[in-house]
C-alpha atoms as a PDB file:
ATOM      1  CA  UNK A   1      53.835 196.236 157.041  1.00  0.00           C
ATOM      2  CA  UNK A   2      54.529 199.420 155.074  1.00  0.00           C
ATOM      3  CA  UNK A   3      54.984 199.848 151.120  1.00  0.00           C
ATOM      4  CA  UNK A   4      58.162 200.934 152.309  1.00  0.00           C
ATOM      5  CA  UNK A   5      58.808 197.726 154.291  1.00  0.00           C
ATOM      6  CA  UNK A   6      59.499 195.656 150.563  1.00  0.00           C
ATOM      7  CA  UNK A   7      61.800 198.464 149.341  1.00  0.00           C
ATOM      8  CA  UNK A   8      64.010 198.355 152.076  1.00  0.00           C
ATOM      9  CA  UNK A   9      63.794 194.460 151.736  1.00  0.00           C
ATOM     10  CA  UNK A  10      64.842 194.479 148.018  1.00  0.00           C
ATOM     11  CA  UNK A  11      68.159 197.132 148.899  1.00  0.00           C
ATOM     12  CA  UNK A  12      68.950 194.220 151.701  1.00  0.00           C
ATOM     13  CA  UNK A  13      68.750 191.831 148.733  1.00  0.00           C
ATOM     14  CA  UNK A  14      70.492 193.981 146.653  1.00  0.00           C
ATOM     15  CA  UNK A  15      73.487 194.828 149.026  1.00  0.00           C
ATOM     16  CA  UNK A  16      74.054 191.525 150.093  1.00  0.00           C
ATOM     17  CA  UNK A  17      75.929 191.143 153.208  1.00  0.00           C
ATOM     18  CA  UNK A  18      78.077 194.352 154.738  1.00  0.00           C
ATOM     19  CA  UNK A  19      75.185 196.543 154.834  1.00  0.00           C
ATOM     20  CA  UNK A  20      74.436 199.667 157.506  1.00  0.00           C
ATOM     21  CA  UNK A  21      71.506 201.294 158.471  1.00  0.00           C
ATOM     22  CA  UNK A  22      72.788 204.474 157.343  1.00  0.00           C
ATOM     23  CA  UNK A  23      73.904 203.490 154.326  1.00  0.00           C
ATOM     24  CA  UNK A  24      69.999 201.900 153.393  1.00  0.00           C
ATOM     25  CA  UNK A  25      68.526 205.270 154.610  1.00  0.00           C
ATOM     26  CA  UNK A  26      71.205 207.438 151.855  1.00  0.00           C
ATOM     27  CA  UNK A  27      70.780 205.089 148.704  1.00  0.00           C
ATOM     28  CA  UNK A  28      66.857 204.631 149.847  1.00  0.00           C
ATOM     29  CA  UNK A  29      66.778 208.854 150.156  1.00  0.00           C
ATOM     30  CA  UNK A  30      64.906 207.724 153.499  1.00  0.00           C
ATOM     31  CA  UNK A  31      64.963 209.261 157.141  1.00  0.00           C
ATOM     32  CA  UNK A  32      66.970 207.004 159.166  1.00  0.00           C
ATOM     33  CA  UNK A  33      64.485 206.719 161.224  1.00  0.00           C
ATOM     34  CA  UNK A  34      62.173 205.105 158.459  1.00  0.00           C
ATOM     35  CA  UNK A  35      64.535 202.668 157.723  1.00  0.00           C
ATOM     36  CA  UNK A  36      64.700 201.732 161.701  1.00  0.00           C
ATOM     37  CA  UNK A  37      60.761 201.475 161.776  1.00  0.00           C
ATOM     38  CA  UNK A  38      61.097 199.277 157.886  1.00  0.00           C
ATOM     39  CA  UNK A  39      63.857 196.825 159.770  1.00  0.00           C
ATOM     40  CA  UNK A  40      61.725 196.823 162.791  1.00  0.00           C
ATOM     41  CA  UNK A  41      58.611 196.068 161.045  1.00  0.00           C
ATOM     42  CA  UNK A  42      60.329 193.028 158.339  1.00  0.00           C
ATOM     43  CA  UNK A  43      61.693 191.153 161.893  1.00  0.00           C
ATOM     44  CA  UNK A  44      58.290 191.451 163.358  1.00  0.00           C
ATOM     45  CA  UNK A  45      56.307 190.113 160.351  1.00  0.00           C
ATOM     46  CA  UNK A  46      59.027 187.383 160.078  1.00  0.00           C
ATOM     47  CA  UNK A  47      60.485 188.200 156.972  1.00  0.00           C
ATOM     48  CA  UNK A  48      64.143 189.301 158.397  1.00  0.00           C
ATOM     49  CA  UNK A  49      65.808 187.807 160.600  1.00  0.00           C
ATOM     50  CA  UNK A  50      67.969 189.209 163.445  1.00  0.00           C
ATOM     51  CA  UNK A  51      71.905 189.048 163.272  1.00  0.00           C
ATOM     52  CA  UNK A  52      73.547 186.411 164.912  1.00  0.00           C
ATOM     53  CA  UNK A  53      77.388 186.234 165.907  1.00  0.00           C
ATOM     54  CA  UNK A  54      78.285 189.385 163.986  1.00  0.00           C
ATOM     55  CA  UNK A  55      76.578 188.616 160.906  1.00  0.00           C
ATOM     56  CA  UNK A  56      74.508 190.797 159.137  1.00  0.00           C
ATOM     57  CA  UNK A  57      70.492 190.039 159.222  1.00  0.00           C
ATOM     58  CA  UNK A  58      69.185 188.090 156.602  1.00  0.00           C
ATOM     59  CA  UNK A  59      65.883 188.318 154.680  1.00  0.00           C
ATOM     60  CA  UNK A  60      63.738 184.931 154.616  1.00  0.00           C
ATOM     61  CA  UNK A  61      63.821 185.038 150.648  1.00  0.00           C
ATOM     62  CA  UNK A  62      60.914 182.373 150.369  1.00  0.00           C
ATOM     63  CA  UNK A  63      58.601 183.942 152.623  1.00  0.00           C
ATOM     64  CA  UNK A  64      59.224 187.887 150.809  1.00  0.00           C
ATOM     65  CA  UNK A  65      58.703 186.093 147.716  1.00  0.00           C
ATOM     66  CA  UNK A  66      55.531 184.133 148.917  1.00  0.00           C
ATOM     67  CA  UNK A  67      54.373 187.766 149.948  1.00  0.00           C
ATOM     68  CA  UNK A  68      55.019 189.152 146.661  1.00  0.00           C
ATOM     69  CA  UNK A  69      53.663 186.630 144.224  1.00  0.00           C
ATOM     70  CA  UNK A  70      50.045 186.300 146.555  1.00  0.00           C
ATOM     71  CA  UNK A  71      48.921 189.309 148.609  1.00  0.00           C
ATOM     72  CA  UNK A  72      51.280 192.838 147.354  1.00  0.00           C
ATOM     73  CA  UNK A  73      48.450 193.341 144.821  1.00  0.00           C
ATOM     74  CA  UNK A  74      45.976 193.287 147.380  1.00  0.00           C
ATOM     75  CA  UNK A  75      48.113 195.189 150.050  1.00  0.00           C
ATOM     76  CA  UNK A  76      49.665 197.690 148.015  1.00  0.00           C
ATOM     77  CA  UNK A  77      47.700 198.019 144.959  1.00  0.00           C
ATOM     78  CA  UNK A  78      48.813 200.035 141.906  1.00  0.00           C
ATOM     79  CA  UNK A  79      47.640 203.234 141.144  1.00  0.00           C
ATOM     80  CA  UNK A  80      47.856 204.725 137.158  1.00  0.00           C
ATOM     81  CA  UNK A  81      47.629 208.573 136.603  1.00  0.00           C
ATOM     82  CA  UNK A  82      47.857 210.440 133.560  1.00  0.00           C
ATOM     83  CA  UNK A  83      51.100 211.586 131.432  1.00  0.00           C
ATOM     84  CA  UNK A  84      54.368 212.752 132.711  1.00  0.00           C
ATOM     85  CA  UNK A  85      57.997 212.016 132.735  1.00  0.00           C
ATOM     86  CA  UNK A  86      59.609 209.654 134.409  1.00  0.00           C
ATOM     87  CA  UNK A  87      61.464 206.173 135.214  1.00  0.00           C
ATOM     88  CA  UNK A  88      60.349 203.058 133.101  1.00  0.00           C
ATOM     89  CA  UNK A  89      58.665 200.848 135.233  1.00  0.00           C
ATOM     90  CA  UNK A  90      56.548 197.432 135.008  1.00  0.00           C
ATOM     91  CA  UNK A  91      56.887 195.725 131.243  1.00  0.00           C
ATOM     92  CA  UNK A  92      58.522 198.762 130.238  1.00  0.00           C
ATOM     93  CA  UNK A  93      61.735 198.227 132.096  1.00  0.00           C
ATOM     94  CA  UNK A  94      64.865 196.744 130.257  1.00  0.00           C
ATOM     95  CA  UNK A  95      64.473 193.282 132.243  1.00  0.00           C
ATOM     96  CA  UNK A  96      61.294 192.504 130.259  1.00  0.00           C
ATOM     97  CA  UNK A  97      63.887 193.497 127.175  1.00  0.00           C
ATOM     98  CA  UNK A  98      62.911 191.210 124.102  1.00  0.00           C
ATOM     99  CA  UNK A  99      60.186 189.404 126.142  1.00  0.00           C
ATOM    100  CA  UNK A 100      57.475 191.783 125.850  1.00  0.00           C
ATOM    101  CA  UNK A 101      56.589 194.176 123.253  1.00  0.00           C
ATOM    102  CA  UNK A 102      55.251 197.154 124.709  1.00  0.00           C
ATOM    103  CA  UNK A 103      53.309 198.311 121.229  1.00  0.00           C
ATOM    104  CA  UNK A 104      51.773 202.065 120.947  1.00  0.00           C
ATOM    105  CA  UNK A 105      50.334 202.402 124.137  1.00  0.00           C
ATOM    106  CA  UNK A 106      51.990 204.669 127.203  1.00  0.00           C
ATOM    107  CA  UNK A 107      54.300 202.825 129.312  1.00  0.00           C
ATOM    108  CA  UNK A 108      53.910 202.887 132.961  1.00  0.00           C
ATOM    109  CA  UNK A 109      56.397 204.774 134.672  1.00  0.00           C
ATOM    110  CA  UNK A 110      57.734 206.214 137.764  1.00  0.00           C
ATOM    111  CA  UNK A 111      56.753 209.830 138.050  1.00  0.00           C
ATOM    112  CA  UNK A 112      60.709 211.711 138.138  1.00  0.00           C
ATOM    113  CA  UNK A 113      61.493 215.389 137.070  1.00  0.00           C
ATOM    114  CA  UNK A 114      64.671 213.692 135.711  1.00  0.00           C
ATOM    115  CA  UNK A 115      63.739 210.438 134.370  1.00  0.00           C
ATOM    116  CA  UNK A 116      64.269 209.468 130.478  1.00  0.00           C
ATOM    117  CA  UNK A 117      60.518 208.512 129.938  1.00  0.00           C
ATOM    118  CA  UNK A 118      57.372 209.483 128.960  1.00  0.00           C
ATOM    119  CA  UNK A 119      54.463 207.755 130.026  1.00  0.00           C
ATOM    120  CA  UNK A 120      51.871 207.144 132.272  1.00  0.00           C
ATOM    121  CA  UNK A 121      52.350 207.548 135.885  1.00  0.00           C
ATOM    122  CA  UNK A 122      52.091 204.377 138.419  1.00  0.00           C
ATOM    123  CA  UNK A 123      52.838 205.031 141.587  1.00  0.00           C
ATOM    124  CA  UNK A 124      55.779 203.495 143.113  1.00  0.00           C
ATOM    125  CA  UNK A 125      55.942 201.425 146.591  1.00  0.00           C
ATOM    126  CA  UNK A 126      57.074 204.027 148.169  1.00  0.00           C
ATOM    127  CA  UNK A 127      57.670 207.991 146.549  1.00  0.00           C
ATOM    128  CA  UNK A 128      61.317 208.121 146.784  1.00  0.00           C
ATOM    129  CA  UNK A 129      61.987 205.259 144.693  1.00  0.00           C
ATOM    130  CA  UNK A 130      62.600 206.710 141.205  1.00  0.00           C
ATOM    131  CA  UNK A 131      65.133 209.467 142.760  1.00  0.00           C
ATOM    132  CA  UNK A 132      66.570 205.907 144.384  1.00  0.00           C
ATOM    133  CA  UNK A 133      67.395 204.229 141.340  1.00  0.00           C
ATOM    134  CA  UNK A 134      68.538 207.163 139.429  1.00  0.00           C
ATOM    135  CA  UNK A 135      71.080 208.687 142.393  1.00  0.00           C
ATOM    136  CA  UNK A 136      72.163 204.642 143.356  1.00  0.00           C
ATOM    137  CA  UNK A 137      72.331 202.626 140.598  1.00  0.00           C
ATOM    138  CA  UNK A 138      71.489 199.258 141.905  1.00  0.00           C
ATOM    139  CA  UNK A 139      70.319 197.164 138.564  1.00  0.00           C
ATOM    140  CA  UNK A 140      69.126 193.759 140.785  1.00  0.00           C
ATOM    141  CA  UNK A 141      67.607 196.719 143.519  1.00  0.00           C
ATOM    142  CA  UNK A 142      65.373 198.160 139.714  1.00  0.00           C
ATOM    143  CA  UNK A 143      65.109 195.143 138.391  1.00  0.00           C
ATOM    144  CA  UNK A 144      62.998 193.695 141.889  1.00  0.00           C
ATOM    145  CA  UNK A 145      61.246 196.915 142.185  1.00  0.00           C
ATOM    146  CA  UNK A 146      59.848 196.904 138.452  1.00  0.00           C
ATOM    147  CA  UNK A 147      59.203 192.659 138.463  1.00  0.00           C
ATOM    148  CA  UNK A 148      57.119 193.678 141.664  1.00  0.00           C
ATOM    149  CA  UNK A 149      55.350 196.803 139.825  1.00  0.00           C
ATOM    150  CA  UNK A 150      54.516 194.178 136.980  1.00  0.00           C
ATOM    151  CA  UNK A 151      53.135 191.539 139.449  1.00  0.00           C
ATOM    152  CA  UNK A 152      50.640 194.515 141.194  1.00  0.00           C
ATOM    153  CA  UNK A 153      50.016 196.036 137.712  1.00  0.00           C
ATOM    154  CA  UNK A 154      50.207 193.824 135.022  1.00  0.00           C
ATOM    155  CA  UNK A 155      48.008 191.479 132.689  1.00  0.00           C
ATOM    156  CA  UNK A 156      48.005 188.272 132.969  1.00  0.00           C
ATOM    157  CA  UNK A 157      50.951 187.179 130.776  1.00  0.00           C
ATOM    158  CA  UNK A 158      53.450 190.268 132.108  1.00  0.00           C
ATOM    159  CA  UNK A 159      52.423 189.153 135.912  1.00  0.00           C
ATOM    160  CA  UNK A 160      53.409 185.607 135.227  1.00  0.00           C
ATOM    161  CA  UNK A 161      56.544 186.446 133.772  1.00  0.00           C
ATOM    162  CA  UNK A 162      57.345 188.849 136.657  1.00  0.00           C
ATOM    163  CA  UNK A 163      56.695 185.922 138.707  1.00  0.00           C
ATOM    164  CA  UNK A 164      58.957 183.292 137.035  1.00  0.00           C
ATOM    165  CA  UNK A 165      61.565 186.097 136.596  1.00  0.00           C
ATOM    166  CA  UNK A 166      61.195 187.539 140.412  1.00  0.00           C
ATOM    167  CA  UNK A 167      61.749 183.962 141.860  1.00  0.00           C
ATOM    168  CA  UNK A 168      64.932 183.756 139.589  1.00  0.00           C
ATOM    169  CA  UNK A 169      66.371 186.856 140.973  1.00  0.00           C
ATOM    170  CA  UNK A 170      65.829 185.483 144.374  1.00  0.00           C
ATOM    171  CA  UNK A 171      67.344 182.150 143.787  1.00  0.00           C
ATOM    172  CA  UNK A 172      63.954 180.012 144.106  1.00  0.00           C
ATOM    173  CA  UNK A 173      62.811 177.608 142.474  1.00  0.00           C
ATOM    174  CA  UNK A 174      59.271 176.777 144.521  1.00  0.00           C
ATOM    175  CA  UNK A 175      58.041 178.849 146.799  1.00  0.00           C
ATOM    176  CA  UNK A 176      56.055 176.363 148.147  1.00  0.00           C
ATOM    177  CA  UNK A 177      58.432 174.052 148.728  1.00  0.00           C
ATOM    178  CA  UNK A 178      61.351 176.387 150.150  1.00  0.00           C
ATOM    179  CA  UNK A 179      58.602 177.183 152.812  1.00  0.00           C
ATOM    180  CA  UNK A 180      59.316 174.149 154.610  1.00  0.00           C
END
């Protein structure tokens, strides 16, 4: 798997059903032919599966989410650089709204020419991302993205409120008992 991989999971999530390859690669500013290696890569590891009778592929929810909550840290560890502008990101984005305060302290974001805050730079899953969510608004597409972000960056409290809040998105309730 690829950082890249999880990103073009989360815009399957996102998009539901009706989805094309092209239309990923556009709203994922992606080569098409990334976004064929990303599919090709998320059927091998188990974590989509293939479309059957005309229907669209679907992503194993419990097993992305399994992946996400125990090994992206360890995979695809965050990075923090110094000041610049940018997307809000982690804690800082409006899904941790009245949950977490974020105090004095820079906020981790997205590094963007074009984004609406300041703080300190975390590198995203993969380096189109923050012209992604600011080009294709997609809120449950940010609001995966930044839960994830939280869950490879954050203290203890913000990671286990990512996680509680991640699972919600996805629908589940236990991961370990949707993997049977």
């Amino acid at each position: 798997m690829k950082p890249q991989d999880v990103v073009i999971a989360f815009k399957i999530i996102a998009k539901h059903e009706g989805w094309t390859q092209n239309q990923l690669a556009v709203e994922l500013c992606m080569s098409q032919s990334e976004v064929s290696a990303g599919l090709k890569r998320l059927q091998e590891s188990g974590l989509l599966m293939p479309a059957i009778n005309s229907q669209s592929p679907t992503m194993k929810l419990n097993l992305l989410a399994e992946f996400i909550l125990h090994g992206i840290r360890y995979v695809f560890p965050a990075k923090l650089g110094g000041l610049t502008r940018g997307v809000a990101t982690s804690y800082a984005a409006p899904v941790f709204k009245d949950k977490i305060v974020s105090g004095n302290d820079p906020i981790p974001v997205w590094p963007y020419v074009d984004g609406n805050a300041k703080g300190l730079a975390l590198e995203p899953l993969y380096p189109s991302v923050s012209k992604s969510v600011v080009q294709y608004p997609d809120e449950l597409f940010y609001e995966l993205l930044v839960l994830t972000d939280a869950i490879r960056s954050g203290r203890a409290r913000e990671k286990n409120l990512a996680e509680k809040l991640l699972l919600k998105k996805l629908g589940i309730k236990n991961v370990e008992r949707e993997r049977k």
